[in-house]
PDB file of N, CA and C in Angstrom:
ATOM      1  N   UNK A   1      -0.250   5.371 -16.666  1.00  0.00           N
ATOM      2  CA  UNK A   1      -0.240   4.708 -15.377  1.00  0.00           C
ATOM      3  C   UNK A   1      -1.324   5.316 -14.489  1.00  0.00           C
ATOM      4  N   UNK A   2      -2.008   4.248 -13.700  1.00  0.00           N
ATOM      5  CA  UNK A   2      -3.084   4.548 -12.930  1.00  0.00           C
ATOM      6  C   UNK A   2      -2.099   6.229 -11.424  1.00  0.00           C
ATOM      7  N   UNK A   3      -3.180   6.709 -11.583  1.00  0.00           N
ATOM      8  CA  UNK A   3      -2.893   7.459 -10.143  1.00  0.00           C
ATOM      9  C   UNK A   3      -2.654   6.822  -9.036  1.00  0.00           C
ATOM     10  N   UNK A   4      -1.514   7.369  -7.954  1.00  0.00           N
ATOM     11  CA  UNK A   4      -1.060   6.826  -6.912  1.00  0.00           C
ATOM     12  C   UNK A   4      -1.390   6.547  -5.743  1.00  0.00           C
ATOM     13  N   UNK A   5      -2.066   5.688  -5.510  1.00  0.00           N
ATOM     14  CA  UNK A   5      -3.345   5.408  -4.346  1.00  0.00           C
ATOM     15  C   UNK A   5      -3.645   4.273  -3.992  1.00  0.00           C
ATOM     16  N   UNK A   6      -3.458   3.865  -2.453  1.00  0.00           N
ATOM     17  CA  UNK A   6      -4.154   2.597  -2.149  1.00  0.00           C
ATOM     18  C   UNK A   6      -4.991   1.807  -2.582  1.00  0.00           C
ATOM     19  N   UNK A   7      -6.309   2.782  -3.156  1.00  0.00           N
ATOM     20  CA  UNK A   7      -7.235   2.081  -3.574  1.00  0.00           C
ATOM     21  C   UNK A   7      -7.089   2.188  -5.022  1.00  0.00           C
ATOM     22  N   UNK A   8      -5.894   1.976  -5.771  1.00  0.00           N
ATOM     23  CA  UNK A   8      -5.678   2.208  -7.224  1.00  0.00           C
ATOM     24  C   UNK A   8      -4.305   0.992  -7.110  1.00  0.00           C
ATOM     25  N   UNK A   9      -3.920   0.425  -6.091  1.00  0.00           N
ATOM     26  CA  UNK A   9      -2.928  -0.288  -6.391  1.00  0.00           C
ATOM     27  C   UNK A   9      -2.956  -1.584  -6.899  1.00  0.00           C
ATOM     28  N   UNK A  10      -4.317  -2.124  -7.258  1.00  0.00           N
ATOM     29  CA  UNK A  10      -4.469  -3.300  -8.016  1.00  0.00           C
ATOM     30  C   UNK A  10      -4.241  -3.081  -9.462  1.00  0.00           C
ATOM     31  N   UNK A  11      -4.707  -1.669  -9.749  1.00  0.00           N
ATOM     32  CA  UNK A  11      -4.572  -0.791 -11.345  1.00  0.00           C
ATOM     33  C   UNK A  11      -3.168  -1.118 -11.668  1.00  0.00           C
ATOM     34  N   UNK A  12      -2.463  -0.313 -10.584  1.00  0.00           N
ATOM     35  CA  UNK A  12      -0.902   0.149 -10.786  1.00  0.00           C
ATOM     36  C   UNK A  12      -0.236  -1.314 -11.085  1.00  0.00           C
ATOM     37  N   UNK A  13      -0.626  -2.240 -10.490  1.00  0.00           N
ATOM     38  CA  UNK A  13       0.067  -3.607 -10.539  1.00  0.00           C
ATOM     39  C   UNK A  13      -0.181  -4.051 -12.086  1.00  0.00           C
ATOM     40  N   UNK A  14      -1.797  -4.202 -12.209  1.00  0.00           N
ATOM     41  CA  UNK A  14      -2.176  -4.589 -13.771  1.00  0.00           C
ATOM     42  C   UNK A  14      -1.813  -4.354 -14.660  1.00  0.00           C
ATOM     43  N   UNK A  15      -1.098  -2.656 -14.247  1.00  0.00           N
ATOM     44  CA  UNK A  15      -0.561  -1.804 -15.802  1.00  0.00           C
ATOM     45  C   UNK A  15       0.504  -2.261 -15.575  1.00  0.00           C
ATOM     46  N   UNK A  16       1.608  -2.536 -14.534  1.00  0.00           N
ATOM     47  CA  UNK A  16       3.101  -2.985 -15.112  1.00  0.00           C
ATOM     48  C   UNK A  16       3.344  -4.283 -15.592  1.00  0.00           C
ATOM     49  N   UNK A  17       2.342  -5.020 -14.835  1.00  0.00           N
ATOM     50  CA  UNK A  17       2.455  -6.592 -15.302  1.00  0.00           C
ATOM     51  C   UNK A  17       2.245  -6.611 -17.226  1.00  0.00           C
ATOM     52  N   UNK A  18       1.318  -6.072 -17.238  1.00  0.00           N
ATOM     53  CA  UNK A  18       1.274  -5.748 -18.753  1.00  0.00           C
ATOM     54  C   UNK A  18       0.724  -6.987 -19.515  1.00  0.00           C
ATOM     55  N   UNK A  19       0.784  -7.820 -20.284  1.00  0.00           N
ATOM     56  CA  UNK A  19       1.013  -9.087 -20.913  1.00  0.00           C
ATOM     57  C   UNK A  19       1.351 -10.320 -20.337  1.00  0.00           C
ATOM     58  N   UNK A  20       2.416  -9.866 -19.177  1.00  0.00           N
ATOM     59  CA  UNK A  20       3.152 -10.923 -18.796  1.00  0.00           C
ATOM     60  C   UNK A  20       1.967 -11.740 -17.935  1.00  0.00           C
ATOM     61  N   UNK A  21       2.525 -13.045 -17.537  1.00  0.00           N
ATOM     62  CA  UNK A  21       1.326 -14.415 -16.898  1.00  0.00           C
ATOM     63  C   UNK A  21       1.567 -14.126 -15.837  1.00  0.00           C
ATOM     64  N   UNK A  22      -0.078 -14.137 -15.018  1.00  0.00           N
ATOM     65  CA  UNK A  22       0.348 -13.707 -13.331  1.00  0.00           C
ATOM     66  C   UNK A  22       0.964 -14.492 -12.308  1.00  0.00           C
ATOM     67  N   UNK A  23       1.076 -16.008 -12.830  1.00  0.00           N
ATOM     68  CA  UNK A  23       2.020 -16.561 -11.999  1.00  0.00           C
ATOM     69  C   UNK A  23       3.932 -16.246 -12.281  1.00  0.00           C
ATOM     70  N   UNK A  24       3.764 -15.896 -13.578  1.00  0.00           N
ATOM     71  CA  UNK A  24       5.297 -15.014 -13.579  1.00  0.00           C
ATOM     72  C   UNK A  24       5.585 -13.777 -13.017  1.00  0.00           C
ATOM     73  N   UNK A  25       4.584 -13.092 -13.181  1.00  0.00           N
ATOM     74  CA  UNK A  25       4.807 -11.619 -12.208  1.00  0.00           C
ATOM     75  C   UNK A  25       4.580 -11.946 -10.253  1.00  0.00           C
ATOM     76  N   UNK A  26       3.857 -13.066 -10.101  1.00  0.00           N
ATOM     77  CA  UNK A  26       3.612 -12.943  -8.858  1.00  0.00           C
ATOM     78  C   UNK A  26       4.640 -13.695  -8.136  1.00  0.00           C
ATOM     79  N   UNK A  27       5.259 -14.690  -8.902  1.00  0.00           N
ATOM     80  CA  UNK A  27       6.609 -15.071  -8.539  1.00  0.00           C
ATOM     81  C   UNK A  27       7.560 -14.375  -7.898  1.00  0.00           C
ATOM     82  N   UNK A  28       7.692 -13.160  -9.564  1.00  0.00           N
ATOM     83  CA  UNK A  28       8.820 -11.875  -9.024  1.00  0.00           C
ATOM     84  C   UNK A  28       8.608 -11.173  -7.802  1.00  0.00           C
ATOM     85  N   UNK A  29       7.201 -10.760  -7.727  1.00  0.00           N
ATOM     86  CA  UNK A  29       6.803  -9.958  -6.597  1.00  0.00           C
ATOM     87  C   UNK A  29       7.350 -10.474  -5.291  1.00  0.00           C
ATOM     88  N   UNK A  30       7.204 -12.333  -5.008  1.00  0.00           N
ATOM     89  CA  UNK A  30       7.287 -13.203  -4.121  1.00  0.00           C
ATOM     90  C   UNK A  30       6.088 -13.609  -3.656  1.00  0.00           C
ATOM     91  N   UNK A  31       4.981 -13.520  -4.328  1.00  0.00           N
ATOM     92  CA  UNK A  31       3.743 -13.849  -3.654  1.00  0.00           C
ATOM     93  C   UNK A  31       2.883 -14.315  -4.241  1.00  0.00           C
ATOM     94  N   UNK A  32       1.484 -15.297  -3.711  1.00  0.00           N
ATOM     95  CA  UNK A  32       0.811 -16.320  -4.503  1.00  0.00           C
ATOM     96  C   UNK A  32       0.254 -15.387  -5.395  1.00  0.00           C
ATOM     97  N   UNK A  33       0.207 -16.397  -6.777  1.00  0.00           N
ATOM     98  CA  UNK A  33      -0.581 -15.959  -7.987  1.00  0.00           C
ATOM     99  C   UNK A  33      -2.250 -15.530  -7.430  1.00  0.00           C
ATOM    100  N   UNK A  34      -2.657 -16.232  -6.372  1.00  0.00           N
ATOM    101  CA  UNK A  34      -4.294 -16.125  -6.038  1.00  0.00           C
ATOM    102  C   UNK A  34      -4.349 -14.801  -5.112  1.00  0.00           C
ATOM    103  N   UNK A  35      -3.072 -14.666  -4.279  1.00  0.00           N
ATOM    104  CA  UNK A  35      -2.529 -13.116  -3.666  1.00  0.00           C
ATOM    105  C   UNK A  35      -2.747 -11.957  -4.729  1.00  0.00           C
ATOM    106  N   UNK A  36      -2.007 -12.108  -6.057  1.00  0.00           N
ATOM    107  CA  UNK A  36      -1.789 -10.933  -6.780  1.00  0.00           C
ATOM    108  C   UNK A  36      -3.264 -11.217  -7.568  1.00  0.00           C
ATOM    109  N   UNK A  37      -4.060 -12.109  -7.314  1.00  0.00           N
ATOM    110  CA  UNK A  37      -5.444 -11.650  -8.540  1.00  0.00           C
ATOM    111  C   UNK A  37      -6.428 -10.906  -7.669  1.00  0.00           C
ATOM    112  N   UNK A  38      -6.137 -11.070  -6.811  1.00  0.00           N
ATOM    113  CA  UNK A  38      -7.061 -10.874  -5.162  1.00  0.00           C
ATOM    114  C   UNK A  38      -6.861  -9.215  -5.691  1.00  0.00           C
ATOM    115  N   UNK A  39      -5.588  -8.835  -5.446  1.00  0.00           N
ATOM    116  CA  UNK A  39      -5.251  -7.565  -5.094  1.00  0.00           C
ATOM    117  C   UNK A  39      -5.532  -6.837  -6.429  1.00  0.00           C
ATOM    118  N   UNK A  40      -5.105  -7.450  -7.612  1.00  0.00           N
ATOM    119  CA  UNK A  40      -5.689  -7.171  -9.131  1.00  0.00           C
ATOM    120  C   UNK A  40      -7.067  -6.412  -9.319  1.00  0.00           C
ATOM    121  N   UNK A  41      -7.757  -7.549  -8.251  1.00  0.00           N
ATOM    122  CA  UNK A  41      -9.628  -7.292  -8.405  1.00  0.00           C
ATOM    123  C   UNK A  41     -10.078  -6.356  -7.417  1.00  0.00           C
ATOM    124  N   UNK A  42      -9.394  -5.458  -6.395  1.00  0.00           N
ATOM    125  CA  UNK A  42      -9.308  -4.534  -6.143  1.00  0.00           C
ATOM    126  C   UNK A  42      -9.210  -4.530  -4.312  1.00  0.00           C
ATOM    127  N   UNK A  43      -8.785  -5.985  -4.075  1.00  0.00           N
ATOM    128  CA  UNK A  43      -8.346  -6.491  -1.904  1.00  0.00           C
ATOM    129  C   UNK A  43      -7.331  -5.271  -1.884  1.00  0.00           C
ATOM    130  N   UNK A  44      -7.541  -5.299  -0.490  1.00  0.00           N
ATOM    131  CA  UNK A  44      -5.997  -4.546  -0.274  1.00  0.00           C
ATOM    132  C   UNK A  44      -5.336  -5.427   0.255  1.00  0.00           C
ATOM    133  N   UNK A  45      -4.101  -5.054   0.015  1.00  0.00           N
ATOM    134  CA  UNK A  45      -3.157  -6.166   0.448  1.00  0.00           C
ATOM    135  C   UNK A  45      -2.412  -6.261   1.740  1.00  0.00           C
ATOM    136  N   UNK A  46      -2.336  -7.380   2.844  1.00  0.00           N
ATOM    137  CA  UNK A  46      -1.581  -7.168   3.822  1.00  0.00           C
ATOM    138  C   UNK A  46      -0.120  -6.641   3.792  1.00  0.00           C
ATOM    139  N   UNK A  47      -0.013  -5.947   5.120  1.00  0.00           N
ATOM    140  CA  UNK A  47       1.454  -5.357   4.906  1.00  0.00           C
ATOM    141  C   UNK A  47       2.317  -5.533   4.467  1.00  0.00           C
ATOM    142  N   UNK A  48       2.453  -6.874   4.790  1.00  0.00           N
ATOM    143  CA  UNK A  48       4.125  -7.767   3.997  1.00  0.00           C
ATOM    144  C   UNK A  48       3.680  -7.636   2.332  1.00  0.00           C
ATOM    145  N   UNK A  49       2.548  -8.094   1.960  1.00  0.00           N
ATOM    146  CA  UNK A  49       2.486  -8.105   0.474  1.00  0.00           C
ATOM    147  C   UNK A  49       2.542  -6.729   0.011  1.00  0.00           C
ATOM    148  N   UNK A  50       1.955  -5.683   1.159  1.00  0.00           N
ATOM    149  CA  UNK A  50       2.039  -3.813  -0.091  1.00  0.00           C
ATOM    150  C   UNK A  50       3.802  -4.084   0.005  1.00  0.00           C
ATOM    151  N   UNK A  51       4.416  -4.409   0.886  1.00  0.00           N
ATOM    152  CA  UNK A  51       5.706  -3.821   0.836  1.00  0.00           C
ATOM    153  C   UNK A  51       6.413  -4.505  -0.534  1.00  0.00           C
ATOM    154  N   UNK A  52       6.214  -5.871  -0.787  1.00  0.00           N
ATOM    155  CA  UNK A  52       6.666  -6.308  -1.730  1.00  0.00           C
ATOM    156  C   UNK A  52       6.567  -5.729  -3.186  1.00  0.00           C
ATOM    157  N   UNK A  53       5.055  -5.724  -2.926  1.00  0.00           N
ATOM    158  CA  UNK A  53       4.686  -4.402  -3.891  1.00  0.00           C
ATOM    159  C   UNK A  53       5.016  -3.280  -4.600  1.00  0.00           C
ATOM    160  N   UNK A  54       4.979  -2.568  -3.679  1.00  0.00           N
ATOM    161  CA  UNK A  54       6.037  -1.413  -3.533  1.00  0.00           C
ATOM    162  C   UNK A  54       7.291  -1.543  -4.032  1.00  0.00           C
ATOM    163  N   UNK A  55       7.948  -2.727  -3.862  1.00  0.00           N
ATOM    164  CA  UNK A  55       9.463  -2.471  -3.888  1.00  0.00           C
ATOM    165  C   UNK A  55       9.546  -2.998  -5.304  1.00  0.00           C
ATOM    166  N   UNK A  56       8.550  -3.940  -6.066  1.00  0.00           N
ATOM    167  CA  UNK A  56       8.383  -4.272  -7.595  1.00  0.00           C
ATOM    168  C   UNK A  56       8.109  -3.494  -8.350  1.00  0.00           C
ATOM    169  N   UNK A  57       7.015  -2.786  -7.941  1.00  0.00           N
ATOM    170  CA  UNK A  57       6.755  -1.354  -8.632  1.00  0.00           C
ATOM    171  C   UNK A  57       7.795  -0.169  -8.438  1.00  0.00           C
ATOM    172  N   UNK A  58       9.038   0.071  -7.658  1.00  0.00           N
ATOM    173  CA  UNK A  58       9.660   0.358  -7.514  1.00  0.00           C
ATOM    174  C   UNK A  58       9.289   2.250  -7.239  1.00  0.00           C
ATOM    175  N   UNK A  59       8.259   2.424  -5.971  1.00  0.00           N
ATOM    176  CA  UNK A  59       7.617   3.334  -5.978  1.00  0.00           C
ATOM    177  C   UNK A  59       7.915   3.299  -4.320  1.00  0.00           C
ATOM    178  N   UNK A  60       7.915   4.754  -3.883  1.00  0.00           N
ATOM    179  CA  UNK A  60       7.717   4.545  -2.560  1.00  0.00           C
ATOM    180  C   UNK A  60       6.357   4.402  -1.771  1.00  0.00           C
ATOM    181  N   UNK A  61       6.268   3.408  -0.686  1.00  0.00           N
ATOM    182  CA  UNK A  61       5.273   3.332   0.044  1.00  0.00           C
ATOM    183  C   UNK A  61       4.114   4.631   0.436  1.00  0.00           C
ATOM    184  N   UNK A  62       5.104   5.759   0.702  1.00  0.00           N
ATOM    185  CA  UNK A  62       4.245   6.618   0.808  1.00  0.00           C
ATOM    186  C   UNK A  62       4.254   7.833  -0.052  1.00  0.00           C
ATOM    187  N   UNK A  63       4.016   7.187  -1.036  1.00  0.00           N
ATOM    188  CA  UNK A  63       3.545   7.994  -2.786  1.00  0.00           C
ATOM    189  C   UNK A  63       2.590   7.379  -2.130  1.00  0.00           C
ATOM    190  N   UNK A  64       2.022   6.025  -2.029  1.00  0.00           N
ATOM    191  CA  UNK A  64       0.893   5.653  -2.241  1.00  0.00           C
ATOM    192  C   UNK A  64      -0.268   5.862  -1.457  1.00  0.00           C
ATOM    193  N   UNK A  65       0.314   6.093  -0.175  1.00  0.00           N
ATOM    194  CA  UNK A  65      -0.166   5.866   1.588  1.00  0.00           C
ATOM    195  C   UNK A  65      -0.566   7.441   1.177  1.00  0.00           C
ATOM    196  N   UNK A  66       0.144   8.603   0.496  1.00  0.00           N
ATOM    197  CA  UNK A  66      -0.283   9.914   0.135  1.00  0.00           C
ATOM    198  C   UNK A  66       0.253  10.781   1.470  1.00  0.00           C
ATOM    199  N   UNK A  67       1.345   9.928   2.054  1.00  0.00           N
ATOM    200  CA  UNK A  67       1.966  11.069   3.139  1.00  0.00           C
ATOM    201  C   UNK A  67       3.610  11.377   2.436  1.00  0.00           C
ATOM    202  N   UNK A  68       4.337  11.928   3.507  1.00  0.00           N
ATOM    203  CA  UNK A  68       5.682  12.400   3.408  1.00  0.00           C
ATOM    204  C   UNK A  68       6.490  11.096   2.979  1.00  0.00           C
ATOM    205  N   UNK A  69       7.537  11.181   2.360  1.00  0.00           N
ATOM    206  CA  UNK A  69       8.672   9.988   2.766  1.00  0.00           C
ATOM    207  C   UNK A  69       9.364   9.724   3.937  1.00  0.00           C
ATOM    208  N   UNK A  70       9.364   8.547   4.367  1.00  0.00           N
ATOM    209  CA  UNK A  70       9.144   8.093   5.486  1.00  0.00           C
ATOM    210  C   UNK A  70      10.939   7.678   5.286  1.00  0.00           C
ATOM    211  N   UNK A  71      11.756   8.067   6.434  1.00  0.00           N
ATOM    212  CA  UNK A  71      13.559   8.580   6.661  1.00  0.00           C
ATOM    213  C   UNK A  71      13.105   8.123   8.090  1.00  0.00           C
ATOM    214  N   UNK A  72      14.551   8.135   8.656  1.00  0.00           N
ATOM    215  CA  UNK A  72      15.155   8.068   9.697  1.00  0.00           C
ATOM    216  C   UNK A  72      14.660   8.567  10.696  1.00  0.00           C
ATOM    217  N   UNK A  73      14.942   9.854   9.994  1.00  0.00           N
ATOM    218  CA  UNK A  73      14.680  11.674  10.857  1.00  0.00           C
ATOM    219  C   UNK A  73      13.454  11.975  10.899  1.00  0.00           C
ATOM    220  N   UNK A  74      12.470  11.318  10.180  1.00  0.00           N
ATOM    221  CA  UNK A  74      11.008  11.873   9.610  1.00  0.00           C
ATOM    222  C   UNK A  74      10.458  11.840  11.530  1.00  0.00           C
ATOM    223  N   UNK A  75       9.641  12.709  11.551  1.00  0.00           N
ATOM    224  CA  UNK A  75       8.485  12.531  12.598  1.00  0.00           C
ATOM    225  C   UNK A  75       7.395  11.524  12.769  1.00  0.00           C
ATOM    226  N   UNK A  76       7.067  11.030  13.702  1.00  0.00           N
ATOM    227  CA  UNK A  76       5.960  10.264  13.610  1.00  0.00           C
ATOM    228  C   UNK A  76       4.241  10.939  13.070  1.00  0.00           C
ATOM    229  N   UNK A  77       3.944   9.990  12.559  1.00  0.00           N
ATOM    230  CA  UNK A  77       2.692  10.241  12.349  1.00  0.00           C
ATOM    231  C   UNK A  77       1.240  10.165  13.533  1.00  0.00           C
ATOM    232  N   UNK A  78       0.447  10.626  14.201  1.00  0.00           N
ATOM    233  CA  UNK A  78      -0.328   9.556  14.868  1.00  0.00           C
ATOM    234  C   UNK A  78      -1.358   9.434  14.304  1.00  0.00           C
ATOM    235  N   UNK A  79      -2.314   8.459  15.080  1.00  0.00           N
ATOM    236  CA  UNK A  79      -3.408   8.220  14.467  1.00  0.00           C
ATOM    237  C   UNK A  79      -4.183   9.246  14.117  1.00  0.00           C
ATOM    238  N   UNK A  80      -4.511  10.323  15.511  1.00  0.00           N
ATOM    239  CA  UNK A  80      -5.102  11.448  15.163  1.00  0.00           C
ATOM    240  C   UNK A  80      -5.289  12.170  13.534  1.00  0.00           C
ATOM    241  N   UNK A  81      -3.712  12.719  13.236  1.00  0.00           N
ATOM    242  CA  UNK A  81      -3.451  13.512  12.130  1.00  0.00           C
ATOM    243  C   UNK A  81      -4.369  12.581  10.976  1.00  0.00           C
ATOM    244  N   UNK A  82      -3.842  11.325  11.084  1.00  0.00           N
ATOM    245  CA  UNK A  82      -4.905  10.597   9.757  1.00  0.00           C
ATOM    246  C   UNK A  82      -5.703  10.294  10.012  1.00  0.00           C
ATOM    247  N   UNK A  83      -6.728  10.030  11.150  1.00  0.00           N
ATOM    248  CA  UNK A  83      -8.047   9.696  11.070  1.00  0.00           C
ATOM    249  C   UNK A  83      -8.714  11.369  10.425  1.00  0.00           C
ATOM    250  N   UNK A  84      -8.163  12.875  10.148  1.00  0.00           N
ATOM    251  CA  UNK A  84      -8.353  13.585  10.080  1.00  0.00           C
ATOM    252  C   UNK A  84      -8.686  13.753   8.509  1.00  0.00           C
ATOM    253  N   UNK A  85      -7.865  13.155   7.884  1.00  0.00           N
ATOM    254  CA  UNK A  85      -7.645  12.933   6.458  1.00  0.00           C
ATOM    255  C   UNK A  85      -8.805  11.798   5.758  1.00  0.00           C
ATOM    256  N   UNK A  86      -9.002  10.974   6.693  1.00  0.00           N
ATOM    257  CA  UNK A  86      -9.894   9.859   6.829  1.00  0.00           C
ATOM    258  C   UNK A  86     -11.735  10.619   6.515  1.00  0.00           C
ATOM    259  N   UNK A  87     -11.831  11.656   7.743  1.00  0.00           N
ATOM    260  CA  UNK A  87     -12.805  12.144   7.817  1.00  0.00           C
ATOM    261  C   UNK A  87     -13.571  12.393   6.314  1.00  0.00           C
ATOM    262  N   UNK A  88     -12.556  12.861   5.252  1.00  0.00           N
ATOM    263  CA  UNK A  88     -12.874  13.705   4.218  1.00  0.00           C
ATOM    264  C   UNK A  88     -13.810  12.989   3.303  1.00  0.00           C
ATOM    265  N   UNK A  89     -14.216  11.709   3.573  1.00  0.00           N
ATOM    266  CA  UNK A  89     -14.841  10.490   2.877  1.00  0.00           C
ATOM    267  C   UNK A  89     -15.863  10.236   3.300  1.00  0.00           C
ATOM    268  N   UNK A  90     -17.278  10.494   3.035  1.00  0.00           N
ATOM    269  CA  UNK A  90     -18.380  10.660   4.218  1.00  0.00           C
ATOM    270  C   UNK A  90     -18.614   9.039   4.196  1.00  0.00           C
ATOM    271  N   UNK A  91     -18.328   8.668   2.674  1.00  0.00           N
ATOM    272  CA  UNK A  91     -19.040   7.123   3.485  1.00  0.00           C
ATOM    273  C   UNK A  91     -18.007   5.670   3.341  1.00  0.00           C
ATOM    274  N   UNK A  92     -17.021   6.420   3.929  1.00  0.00           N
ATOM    275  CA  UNK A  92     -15.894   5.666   5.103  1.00  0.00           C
ATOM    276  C   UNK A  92     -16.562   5.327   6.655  1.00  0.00           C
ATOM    277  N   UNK A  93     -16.904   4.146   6.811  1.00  0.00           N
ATOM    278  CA  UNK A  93     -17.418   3.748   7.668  1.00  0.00           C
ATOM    279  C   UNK A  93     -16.202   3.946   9.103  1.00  0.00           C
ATOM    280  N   UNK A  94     -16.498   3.895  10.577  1.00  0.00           N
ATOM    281  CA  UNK A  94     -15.558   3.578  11.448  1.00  0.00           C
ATOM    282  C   UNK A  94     -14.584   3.045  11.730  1.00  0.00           C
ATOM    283  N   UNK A  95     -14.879   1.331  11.276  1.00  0.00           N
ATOM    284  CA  UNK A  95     -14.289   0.492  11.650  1.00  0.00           C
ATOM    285  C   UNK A  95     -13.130   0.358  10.593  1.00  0.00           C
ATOM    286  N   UNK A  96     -13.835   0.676   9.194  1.00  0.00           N
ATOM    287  CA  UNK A  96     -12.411   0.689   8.038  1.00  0.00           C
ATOM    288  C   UNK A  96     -11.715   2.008   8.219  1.00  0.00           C
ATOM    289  N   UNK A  97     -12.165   3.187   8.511  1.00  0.00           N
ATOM    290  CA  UNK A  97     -11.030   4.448   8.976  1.00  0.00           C
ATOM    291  C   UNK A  97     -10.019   3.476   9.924  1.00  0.00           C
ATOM    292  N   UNK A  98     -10.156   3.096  10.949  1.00  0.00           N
ATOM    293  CA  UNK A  98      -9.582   2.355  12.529  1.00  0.00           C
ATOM    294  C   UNK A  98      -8.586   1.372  11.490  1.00  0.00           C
ATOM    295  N   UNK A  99      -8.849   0.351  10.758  1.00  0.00           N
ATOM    296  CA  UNK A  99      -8.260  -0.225  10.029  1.00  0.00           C
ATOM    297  C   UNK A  99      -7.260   0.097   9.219  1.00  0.00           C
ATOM    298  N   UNK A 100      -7.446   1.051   8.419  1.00  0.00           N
ATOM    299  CA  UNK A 100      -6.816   1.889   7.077  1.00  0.00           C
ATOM    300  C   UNK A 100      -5.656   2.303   8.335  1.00  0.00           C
ATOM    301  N   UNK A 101      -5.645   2.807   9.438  1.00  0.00           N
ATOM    302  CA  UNK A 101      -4.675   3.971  10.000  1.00  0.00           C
ATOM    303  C   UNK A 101      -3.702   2.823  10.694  1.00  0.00           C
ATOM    304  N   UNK A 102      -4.401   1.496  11.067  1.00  0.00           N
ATOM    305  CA  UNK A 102      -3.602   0.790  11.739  1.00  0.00           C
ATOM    306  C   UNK A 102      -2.585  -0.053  10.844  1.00  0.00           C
ATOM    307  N   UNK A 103      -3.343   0.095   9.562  1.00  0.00           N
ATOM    308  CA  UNK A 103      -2.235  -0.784   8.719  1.00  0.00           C
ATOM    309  C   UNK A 103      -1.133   0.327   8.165  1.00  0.00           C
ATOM    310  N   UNK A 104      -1.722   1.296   7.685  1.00  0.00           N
ATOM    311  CA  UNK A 104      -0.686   2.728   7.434  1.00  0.00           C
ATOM    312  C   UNK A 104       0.593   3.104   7.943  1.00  0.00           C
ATOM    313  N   UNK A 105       0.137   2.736   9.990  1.00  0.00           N
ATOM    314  CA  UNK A 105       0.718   3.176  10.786  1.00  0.00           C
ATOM    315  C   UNK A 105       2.328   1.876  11.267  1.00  0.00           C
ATOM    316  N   UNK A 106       1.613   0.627  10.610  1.00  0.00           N
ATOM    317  CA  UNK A 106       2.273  -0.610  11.084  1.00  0.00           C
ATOM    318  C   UNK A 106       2.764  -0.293   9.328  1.00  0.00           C
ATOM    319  N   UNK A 107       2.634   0.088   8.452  1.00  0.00           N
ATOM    320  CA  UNK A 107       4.091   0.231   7.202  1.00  0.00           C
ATOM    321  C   UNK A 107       4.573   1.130   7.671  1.00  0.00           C
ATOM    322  N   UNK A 108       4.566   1.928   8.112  1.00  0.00           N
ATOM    323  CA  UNK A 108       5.160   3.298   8.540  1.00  0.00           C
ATOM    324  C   UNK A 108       6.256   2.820   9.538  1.00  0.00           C
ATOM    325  N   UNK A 109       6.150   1.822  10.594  1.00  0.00           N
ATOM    326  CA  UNK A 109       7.409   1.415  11.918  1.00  0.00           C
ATOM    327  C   UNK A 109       8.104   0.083  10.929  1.00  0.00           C
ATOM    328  N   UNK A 110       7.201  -0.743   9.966  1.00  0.00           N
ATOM    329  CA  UNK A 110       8.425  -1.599   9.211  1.00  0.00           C
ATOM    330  C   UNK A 110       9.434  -0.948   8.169  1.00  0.00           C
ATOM    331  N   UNK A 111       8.970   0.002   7.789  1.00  0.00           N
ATOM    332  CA  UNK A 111       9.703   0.338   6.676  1.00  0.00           C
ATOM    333  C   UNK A 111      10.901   1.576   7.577  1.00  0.00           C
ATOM    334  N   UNK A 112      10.121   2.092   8.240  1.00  0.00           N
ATOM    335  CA  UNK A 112      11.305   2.917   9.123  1.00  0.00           C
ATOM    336  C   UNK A 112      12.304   1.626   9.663  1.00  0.00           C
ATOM    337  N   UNK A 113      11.884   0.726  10.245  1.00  0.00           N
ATOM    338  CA  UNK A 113      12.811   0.003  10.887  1.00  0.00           C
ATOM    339  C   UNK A 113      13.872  -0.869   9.561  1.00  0.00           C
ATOM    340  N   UNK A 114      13.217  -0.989   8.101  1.00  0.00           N
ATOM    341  CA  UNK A 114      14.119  -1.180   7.473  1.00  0.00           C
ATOM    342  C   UNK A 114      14.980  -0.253   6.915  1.00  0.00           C
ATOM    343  N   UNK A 115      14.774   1.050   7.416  1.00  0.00           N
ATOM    344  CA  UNK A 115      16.102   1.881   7.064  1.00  0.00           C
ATOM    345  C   UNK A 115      16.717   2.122   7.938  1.00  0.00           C
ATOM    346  N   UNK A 116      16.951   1.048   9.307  1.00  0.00           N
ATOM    347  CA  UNK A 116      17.514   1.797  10.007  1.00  0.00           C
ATOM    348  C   UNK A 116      19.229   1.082   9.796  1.00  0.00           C
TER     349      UNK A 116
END
């Protein structure tokens, strides 16, 4: 299995689907077959679709996101701390750091709010 990473989650999808036809796996997932080839060929996927994701692959969100598990009790994250983590990539442009943290940050309040 591919390593656990945003930018590896089209891998991670490819290797479980396995054989099976992508309009049968993208069914299960709940999302268009042209959604899961997108994300296959290496898109990232909007929030609602990582979460679906996630919950097919049966992995937590943030194995992948590469932070803590995200509870009840957990602390917030802010942007700060990860644009910090962001930095470590010299040619991570601005506008996709700003991006990457805002979508991170918006799984981070849905998925908290679905455990609540």
């Amino acid at each position: 299995m591919a390593k656990l990473s945003l930018s590896n989650i089209g891998i991670l999808v490819k290797d479980r689907r396995g054989s099976k036809g992508i309009r049968e796996v993208a069914k299960e997932i709940g999302i268009s077959s042209a959604t899961l080839s997108r994300i296959e060929n290496g898109k990232l996927p909007d929030i609602d679709t990582f979460s679906k994701i996630c919950k097919w692959l049966n992995i937590d969100p943030a194995e992948i996101l590469g932070c803590k598990s995200i509870t009840q009790n957990s602390p917030a994250v802010n942007t700060n701390t990860m644009a910090v983590h962001f930095k470590a990539d010299k040619n991570l442009d601005v506008e996709t750091m700003q991006s990457l943290t805002h979508m991170i940050m918006k799984a981070r309040q849905m998925i908290a709010e679905r455990l609540k």
